[in-house]
Protein backbone atom coordinates (compact mmCIF):
# COMPACT_ATOMS: atom_id res chain seq x y z
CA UNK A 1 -187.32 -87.03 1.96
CA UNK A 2 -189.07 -86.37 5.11
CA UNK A 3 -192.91 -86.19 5.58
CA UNK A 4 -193.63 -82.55 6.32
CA UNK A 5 -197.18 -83.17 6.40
CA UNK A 6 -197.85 -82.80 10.34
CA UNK A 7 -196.10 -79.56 10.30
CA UNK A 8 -197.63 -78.09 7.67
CA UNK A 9 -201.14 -79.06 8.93
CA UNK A 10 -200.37 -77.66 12.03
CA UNK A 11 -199.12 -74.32 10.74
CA UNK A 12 -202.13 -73.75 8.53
CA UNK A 13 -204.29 -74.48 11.30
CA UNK A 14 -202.64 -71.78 13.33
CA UNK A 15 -202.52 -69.43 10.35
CA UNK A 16 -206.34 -69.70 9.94
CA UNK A 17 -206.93 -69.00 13.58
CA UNK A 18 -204.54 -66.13 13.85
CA UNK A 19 -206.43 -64.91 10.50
CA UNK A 20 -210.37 -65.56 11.79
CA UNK A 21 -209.38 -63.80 15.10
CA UNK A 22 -210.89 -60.81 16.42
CA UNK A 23 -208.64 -57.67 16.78
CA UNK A 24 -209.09 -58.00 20.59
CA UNK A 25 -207.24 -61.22 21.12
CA UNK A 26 -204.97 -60.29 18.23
CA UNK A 27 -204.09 -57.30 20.40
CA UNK A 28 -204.06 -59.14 23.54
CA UNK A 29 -201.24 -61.40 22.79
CA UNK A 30 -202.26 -63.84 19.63
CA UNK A 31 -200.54 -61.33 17.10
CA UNK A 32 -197.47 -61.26 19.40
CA UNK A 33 -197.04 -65.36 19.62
CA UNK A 34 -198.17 -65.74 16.04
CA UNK A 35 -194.93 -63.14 15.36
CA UNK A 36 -192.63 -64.91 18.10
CA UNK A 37 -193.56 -68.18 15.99
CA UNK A 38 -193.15 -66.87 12.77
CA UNK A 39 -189.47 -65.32 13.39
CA UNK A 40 -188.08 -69.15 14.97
CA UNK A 41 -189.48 -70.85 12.08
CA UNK A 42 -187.77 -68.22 9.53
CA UNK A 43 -185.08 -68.59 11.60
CA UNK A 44 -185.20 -72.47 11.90
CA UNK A 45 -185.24 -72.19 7.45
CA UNK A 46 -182.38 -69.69 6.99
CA UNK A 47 -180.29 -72.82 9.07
CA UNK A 48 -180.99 -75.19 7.09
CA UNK A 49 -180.77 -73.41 3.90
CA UNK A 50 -177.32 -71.86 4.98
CA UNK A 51 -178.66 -68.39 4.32
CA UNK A 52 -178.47 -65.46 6.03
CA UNK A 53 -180.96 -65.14 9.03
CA UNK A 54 -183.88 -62.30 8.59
CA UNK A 55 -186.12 -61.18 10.90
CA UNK A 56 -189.34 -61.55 10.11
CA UNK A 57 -190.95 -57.62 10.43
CA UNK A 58 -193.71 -56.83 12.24
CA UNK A 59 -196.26 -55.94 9.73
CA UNK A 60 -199.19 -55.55 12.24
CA UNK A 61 -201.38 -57.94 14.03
CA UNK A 62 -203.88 -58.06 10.45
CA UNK A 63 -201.12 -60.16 8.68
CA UNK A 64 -199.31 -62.23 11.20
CA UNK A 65 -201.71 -64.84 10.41
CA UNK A 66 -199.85 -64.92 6.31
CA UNK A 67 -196.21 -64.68 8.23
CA UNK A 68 -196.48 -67.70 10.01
CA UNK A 69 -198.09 -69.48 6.92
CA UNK A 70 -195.32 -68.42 5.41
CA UNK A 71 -192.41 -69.22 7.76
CA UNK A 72 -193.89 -72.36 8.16
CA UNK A 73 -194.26 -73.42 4.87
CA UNK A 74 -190.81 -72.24 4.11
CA UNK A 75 -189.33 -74.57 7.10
CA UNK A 76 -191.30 -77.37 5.90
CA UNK A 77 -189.41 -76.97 2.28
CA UNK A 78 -186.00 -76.41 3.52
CA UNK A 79 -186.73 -80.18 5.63
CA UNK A 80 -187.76 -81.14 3.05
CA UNK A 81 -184.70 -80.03 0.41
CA UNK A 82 -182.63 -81.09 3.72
CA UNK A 83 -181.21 -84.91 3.27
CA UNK A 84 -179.13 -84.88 6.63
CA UNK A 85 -182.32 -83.30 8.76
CA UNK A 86 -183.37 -86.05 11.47
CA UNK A 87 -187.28 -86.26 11.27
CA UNK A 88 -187.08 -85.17 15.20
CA UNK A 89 -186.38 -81.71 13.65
CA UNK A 90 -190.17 -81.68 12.41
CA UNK A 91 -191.91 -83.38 15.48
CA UNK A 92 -189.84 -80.33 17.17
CA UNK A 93 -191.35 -77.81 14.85
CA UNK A 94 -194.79 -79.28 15.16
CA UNK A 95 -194.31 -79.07 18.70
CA UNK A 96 -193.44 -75.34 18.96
CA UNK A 97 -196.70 -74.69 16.50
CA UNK A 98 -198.62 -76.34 19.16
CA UNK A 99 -197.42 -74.41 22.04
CA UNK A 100 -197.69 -71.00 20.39
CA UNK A 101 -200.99 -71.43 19.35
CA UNK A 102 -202.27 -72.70 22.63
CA UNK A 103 -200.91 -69.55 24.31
CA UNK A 104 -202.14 -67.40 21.54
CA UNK A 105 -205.99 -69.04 21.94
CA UNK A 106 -206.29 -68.99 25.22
């Protein structure tokens, strides 16, 4: 079973930024990467899970901060459920959480 535990720090990090953010830097792009994010990490679970790929809705800049939670969380229990998923898989999600959330803070 692979330790999830970086990614999942790092997407409730992001979650709780996205969700203590003002409506001006939601608007000015944070909402949009937190969405972006959201959507590749759904997508990234529906792979692993052999499922059908959904895109993640825009619901509004107010709750993008839950949809990455979400997505996240839901990647980090497919890895988890996954026993053929190289642990590179999470250091790659990790990675992507990172990047978003730079671009969406700055």
């Amino acid at each position: 079973m692979l330790d999830t535990s970086p990614l999942t720090a790092a997407v409730e990090r992001f979650a709780d930024r996205l969700r203590a953010a003002p409506q001006s830097r939601l608007q000015r792009g944070a909402a949009a990467e937190g969405l972006a994010l959201a959507r590749e990490l759904s997508r990234r679970a529906a792979g692993l899970e052999g499922g059908p790929v959904r895109e993640m809705p825009d619901a509004g800049p107010f709750v993008v901060g839950d949809q990455v939670a979400v997505a996240g969380l839901d990647l980090a229990e497919a890895l988890r459920n996954t026993t053929s998923a190289p642990s590179t898989l999470v250091d790659e999600a990790v990675v992507l959480v990172g990047e978003a959330e730079v671009r969406a803070m700055r």
